[in-house]
PDB file of N, CA and C in Angstrom:
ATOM      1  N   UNK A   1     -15.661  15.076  -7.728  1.00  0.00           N
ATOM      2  CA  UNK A   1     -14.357  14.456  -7.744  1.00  0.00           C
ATOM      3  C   UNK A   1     -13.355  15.376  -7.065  1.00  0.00           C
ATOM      4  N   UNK A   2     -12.897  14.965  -6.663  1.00  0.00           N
ATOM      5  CA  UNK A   2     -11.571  15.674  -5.879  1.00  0.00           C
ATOM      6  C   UNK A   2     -10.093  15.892  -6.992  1.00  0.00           C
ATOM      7  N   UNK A   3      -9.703  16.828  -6.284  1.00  0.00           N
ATOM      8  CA  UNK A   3      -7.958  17.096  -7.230  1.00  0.00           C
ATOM      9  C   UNK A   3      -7.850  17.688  -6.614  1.00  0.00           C
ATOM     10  N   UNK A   4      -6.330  17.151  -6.545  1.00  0.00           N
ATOM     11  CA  UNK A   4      -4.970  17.744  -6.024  1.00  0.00           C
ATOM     12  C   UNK A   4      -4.026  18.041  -6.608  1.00  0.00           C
ATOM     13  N   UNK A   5      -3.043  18.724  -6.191  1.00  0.00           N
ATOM     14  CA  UNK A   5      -2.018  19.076  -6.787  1.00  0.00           C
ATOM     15  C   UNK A   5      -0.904  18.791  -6.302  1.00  0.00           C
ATOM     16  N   UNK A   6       0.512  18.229  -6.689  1.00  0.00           N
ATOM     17  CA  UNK A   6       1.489  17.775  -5.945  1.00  0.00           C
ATOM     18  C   UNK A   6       1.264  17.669  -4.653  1.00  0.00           C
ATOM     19  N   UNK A   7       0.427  16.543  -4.609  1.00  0.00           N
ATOM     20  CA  UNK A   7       0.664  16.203  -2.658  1.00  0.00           C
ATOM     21  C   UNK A   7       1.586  15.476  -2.245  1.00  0.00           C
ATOM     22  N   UNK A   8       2.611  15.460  -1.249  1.00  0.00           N
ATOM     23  CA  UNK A   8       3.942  14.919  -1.103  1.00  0.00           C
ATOM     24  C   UNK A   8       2.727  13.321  -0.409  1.00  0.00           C
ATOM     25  N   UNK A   9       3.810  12.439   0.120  1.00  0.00           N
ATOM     26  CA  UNK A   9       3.586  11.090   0.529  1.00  0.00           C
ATOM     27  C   UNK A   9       2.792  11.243   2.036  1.00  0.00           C
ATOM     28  N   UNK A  10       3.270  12.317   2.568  1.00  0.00           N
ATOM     29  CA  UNK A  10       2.769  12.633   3.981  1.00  0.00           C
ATOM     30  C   UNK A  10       1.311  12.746   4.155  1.00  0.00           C
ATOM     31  N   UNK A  11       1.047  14.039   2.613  1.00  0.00           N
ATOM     32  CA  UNK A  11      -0.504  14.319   2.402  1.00  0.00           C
ATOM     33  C   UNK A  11      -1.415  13.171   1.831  1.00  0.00           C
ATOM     34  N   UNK A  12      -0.667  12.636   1.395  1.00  0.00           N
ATOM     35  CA  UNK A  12      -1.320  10.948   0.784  1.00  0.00           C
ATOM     36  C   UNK A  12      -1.755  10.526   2.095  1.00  0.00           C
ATOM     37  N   UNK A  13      -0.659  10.183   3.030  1.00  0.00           N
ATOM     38  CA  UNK A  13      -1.081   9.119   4.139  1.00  0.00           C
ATOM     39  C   UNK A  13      -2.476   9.725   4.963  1.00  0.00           C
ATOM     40  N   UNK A  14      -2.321  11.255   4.898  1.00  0.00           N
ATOM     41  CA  UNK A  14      -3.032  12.004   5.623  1.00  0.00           C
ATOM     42  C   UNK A  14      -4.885  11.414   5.372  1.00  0.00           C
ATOM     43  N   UNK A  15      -4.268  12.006   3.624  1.00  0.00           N
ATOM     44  CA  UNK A  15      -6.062  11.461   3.187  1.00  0.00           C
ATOM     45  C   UNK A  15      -6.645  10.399   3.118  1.00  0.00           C
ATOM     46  N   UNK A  16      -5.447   9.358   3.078  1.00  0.00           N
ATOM     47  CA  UNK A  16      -6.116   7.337   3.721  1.00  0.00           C
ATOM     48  C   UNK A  16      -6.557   7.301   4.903  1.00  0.00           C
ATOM     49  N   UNK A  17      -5.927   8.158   5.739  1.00  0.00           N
ATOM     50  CA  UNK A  17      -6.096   7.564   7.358  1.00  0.00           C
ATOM     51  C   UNK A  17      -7.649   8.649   8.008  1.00  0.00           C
ATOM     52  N   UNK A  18      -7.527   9.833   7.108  1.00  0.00           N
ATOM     53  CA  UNK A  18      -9.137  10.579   7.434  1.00  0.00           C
ATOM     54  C   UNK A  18     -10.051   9.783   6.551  1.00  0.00           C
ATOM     55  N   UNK A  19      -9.801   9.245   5.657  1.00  0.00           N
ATOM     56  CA  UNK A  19     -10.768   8.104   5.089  1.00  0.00           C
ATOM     57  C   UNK A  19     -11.083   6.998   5.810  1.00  0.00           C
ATOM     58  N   UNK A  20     -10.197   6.743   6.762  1.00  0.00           N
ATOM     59  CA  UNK A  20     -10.234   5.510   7.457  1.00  0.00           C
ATOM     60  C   UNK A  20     -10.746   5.376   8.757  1.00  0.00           C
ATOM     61  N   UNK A  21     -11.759   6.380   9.082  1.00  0.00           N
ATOM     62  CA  UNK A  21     -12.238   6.717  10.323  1.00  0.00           C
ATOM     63  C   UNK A  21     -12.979   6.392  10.517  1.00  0.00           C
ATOM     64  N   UNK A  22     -14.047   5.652   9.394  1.00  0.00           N
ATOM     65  CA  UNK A  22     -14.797   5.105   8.896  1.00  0.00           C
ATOM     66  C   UNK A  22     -14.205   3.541   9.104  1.00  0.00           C
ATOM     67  N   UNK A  23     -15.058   2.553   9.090  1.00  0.00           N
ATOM     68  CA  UNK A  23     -14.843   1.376   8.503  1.00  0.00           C
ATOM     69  C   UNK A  23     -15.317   1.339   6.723  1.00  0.00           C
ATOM     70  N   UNK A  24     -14.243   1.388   6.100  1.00  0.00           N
ATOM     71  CA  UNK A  24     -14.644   1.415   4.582  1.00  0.00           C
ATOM     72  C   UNK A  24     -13.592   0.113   4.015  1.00  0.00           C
ATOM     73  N   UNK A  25     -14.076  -0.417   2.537  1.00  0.00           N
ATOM     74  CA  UNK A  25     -13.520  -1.042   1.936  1.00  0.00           C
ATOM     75  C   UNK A  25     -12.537   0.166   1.114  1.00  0.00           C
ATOM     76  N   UNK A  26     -11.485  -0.873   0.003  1.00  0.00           N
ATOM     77  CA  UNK A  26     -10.500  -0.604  -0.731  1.00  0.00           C
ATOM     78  C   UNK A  26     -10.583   0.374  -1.542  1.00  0.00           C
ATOM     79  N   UNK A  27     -12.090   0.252  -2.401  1.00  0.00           N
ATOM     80  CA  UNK A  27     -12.094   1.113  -3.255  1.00  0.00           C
ATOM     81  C   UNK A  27     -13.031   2.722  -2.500  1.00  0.00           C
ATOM     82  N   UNK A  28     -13.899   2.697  -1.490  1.00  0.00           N
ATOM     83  CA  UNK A  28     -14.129   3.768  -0.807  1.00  0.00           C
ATOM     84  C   UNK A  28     -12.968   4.422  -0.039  1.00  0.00           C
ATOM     85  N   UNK A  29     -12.349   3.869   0.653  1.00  0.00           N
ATOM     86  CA  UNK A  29     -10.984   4.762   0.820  1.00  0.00           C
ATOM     87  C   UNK A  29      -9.830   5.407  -0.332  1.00  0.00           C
ATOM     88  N   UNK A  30     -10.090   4.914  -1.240  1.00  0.00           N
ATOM     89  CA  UNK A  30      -9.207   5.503  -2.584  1.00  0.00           C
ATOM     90  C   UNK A  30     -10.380   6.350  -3.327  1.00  0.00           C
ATOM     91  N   UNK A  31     -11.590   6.121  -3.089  1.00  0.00           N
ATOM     92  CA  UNK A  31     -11.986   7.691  -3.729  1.00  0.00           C
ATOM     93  C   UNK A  31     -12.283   8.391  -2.611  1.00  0.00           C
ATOM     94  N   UNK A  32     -12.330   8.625  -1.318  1.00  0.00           N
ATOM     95  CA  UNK A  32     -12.605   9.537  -0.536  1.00  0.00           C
ATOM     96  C   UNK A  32     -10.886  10.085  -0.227  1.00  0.00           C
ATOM     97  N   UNK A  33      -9.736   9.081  -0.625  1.00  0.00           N
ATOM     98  CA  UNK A  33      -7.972   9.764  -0.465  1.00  0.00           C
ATOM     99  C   UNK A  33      -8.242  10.559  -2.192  1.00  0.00           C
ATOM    100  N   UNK A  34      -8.761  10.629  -3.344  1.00  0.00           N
ATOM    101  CA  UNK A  34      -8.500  10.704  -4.342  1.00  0.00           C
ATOM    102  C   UNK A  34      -7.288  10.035  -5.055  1.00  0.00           C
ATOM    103  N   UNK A  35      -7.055   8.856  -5.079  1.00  0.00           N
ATOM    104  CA  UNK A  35      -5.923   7.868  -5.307  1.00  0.00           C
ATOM    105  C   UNK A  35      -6.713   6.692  -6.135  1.00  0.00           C
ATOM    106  N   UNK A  36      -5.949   6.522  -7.636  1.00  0.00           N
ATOM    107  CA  UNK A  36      -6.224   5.404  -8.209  1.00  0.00           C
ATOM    108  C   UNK A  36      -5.980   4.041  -7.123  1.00  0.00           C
ATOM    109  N   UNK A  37      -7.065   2.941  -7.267  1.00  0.00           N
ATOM    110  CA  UNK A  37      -6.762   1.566  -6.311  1.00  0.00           C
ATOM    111  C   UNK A  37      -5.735   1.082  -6.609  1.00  0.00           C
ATOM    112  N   UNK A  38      -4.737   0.782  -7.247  1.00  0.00           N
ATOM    113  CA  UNK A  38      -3.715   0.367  -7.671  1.00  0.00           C
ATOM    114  C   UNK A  38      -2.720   1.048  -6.406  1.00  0.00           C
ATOM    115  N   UNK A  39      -2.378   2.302  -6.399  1.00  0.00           N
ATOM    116  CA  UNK A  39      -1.694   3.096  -5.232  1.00  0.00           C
ATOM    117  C   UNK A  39      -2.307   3.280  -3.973  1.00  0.00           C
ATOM    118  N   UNK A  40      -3.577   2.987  -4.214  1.00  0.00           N
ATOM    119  CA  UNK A  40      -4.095   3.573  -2.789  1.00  0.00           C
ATOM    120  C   UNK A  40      -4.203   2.049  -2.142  1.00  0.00           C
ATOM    121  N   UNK A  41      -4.023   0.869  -2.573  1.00  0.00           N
ATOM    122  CA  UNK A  41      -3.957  -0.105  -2.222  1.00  0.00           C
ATOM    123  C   UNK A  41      -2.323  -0.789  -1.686  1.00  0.00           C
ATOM    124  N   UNK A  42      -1.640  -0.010  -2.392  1.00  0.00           N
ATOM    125  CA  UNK A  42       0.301  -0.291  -1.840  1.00  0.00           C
ATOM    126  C   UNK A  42       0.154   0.631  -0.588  1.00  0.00           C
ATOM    127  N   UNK A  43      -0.682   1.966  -0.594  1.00  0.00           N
ATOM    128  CA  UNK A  43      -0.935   2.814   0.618  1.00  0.00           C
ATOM    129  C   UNK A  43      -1.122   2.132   1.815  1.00  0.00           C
ATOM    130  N   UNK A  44      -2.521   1.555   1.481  1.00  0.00           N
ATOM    131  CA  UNK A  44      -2.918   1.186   2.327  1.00  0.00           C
ATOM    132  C   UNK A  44      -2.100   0.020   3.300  1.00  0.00           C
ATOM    133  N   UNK A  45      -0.933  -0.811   2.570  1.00  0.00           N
ATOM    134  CA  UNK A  45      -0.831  -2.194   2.593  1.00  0.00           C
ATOM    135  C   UNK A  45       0.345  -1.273   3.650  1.00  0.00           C
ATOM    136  N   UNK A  46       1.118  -0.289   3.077  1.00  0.00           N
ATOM    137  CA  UNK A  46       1.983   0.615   3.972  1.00  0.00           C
ATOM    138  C   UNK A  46       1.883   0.896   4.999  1.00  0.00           C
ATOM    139  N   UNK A  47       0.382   1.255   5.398  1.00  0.00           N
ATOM    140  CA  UNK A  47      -0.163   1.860   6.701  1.00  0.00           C
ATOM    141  C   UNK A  47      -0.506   0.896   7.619  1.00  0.00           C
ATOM    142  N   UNK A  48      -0.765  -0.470   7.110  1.00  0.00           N
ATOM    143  CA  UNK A  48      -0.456  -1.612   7.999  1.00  0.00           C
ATOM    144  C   UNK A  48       0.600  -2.001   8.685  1.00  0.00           C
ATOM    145  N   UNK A  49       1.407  -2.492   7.865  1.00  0.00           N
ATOM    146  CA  UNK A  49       2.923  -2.426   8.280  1.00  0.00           C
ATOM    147  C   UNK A  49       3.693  -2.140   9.093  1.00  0.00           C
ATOM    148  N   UNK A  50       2.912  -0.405   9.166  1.00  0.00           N
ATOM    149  CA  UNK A  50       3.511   0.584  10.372  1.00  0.00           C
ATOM    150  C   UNK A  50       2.383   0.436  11.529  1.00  0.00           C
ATOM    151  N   UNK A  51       1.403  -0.031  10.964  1.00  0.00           N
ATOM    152  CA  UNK A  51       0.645  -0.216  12.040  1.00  0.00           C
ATOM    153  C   UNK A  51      -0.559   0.900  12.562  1.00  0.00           C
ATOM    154  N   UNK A  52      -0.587   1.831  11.335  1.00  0.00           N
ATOM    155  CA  UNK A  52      -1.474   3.253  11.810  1.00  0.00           C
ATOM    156  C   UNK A  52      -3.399   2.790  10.767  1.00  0.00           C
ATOM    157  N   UNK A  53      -2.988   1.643  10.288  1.00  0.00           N
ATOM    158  CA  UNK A  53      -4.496   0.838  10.152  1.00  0.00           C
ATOM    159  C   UNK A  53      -4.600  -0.966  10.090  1.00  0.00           C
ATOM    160  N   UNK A  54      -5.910  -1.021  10.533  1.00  0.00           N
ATOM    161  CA  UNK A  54      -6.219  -2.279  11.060  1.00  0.00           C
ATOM    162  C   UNK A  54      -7.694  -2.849   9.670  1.00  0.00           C
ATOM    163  N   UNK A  55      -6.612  -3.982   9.678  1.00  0.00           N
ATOM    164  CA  UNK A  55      -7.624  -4.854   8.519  1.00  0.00           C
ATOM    165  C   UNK A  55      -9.009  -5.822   9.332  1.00  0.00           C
ATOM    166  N   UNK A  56      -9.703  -5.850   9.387  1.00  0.00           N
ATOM    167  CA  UNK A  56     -11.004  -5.841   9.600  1.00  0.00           C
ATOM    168  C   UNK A  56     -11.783  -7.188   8.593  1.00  0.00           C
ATOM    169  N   UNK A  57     -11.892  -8.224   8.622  1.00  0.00           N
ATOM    170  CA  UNK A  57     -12.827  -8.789   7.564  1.00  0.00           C
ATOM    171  C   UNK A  57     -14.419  -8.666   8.048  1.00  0.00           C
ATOM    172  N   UNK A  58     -14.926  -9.227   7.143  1.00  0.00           N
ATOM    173  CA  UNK A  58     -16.270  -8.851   7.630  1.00  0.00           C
ATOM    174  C   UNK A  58     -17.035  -9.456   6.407  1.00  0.00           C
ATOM    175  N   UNK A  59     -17.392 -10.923   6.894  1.00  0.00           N
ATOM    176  CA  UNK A  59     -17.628 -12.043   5.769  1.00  0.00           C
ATOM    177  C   UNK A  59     -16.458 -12.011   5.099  1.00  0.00           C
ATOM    178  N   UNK A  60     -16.582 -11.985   3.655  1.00  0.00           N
ATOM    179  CA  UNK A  60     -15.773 -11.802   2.639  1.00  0.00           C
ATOM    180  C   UNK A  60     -14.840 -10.381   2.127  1.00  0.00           C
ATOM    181  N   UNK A  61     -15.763  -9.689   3.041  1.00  0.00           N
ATOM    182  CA  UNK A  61     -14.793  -8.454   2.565  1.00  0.00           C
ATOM    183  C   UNK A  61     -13.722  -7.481   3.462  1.00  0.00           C
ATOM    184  N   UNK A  62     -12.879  -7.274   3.307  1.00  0.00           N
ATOM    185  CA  UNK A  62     -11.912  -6.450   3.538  1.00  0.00           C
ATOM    186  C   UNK A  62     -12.261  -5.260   3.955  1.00  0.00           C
ATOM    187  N   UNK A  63     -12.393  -4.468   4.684  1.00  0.00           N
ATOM    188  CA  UNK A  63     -12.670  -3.387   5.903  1.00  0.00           C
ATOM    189  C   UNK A  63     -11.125  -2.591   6.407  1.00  0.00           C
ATOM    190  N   UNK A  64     -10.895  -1.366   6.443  1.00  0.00           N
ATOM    191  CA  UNK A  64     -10.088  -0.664   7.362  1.00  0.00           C
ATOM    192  C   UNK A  64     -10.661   0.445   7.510  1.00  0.00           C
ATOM    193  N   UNK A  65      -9.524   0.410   8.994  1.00  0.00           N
ATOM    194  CA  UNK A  65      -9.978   1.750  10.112  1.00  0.00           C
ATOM    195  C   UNK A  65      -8.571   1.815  10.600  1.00  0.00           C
ATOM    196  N   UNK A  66      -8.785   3.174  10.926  1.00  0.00           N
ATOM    197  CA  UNK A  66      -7.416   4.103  11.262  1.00  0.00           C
ATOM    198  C   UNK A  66      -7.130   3.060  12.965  1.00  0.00           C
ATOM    199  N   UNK A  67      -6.432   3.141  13.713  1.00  0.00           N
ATOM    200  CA  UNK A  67      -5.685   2.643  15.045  1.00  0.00           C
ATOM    201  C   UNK A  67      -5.477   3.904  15.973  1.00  0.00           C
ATOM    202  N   UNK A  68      -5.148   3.738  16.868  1.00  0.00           N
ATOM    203  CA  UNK A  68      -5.142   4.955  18.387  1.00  0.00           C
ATOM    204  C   UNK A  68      -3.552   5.614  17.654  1.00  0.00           C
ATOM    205  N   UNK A  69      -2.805   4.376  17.199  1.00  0.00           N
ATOM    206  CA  UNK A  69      -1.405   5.356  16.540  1.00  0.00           C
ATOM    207  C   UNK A  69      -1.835   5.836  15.347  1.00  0.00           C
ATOM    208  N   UNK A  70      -2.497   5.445  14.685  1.00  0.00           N
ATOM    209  CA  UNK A  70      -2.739   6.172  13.195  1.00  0.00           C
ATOM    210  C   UNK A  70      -3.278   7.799  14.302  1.00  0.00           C
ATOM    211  N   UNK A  71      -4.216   7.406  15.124  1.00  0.00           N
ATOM    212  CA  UNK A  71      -4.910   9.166  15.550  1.00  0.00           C
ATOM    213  C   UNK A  71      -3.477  10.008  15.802  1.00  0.00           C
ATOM    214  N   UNK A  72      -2.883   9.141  16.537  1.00  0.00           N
ATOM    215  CA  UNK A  72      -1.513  10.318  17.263  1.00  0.00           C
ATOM    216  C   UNK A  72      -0.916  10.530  15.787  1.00  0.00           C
ATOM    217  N   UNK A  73      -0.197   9.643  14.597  1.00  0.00           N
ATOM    218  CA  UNK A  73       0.124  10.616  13.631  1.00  0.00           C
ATOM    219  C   UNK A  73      -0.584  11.194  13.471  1.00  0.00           C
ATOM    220  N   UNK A  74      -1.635  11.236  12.471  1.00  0.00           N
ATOM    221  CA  UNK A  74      -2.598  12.397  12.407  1.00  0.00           C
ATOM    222  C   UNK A  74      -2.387  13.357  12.778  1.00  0.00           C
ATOM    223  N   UNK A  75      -2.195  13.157  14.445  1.00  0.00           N
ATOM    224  CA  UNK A  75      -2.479  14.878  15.570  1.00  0.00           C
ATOM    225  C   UNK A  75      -1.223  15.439  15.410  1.00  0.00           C
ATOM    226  N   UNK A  76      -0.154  14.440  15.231  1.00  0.00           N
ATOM    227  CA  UNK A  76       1.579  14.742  15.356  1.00  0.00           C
ATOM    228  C   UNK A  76       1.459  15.888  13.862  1.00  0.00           C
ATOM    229  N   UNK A  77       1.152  15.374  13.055  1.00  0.00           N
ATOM    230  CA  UNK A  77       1.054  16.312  11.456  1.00  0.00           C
ATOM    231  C   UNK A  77       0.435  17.356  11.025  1.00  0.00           C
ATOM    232  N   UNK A  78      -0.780  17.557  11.973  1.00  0.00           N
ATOM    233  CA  UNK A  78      -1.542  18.699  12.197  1.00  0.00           C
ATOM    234  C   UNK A  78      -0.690  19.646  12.810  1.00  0.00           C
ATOM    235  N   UNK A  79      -0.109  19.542  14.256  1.00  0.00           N
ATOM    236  CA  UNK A  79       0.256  20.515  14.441  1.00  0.00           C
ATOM    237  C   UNK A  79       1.862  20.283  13.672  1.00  0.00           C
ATOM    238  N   UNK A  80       2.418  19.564  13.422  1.00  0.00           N
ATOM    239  CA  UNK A  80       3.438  20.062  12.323  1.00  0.00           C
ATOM    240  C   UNK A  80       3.257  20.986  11.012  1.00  0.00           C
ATOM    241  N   UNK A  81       2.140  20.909  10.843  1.00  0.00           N
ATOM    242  CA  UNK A  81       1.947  22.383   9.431  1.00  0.00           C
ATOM    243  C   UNK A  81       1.668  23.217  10.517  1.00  0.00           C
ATOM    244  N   UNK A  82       0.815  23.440  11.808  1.00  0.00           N
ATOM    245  CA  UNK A  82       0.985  24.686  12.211  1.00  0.00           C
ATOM    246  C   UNK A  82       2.291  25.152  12.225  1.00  0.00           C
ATOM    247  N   UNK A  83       2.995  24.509  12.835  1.00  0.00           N
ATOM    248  CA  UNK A  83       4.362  24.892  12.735  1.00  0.00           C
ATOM    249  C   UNK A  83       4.834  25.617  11.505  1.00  0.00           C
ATOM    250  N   UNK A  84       5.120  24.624  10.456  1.00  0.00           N
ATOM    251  CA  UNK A  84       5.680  24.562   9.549  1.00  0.00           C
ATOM    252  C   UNK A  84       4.604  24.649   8.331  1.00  0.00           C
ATOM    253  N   UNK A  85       3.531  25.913   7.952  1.00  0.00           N
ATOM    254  CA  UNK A  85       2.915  25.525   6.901  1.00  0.00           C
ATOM    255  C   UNK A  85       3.235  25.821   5.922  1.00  0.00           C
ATOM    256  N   UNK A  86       2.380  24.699   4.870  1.00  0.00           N
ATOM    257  CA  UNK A  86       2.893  24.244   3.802  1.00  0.00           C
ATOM    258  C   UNK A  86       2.914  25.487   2.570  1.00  0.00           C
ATOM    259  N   UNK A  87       4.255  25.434   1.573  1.00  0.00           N
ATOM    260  CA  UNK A  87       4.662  26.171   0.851  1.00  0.00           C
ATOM    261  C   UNK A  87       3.874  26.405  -0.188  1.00  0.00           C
TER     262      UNK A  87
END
């Protein structure tokens, strides 16, 4: 099992969208982010929105994967902790 410790919203998005590199369902992306489905599912619904993941069906089920903009955040946030690493 995974734990974290105060991860701000940024590090949240971080660990949906490296989960999402994958084609995975709802509840494999909320245990590979470590996020109850309840949140990791408003996450996810977030990261649509903006457009940095793509819903996927596949028969009956629900599928996401990260987008070419989900990669550039990603890369944009990486080197922002080089910059700026975290406290």
């Amino acid at each position: 099992m995974i734990v974290y410790r105060n991860r701000c919203r940024h590090d949240i998005v971080r660990s949906v969208l490296e989960a999402c590199r994958e084609e995975l369902g709802i509840t494999e992306v909320c245990r590979r982010a470590g996020l109850p489905v309840d949140r990791g599912r408003r996450m996810v619904n977030l990261l649509l929105r903006y457009g940095l993941l793509v819903e996927l069906q596949k028969g009956r089920r629900r599928r996401y994967r990260i987008t070419p903009r989900g990669y550039e955040w990603l890369g944009t946030y990486e080197r922002l902790e080089e910059v700026l690493p975290p406290v």
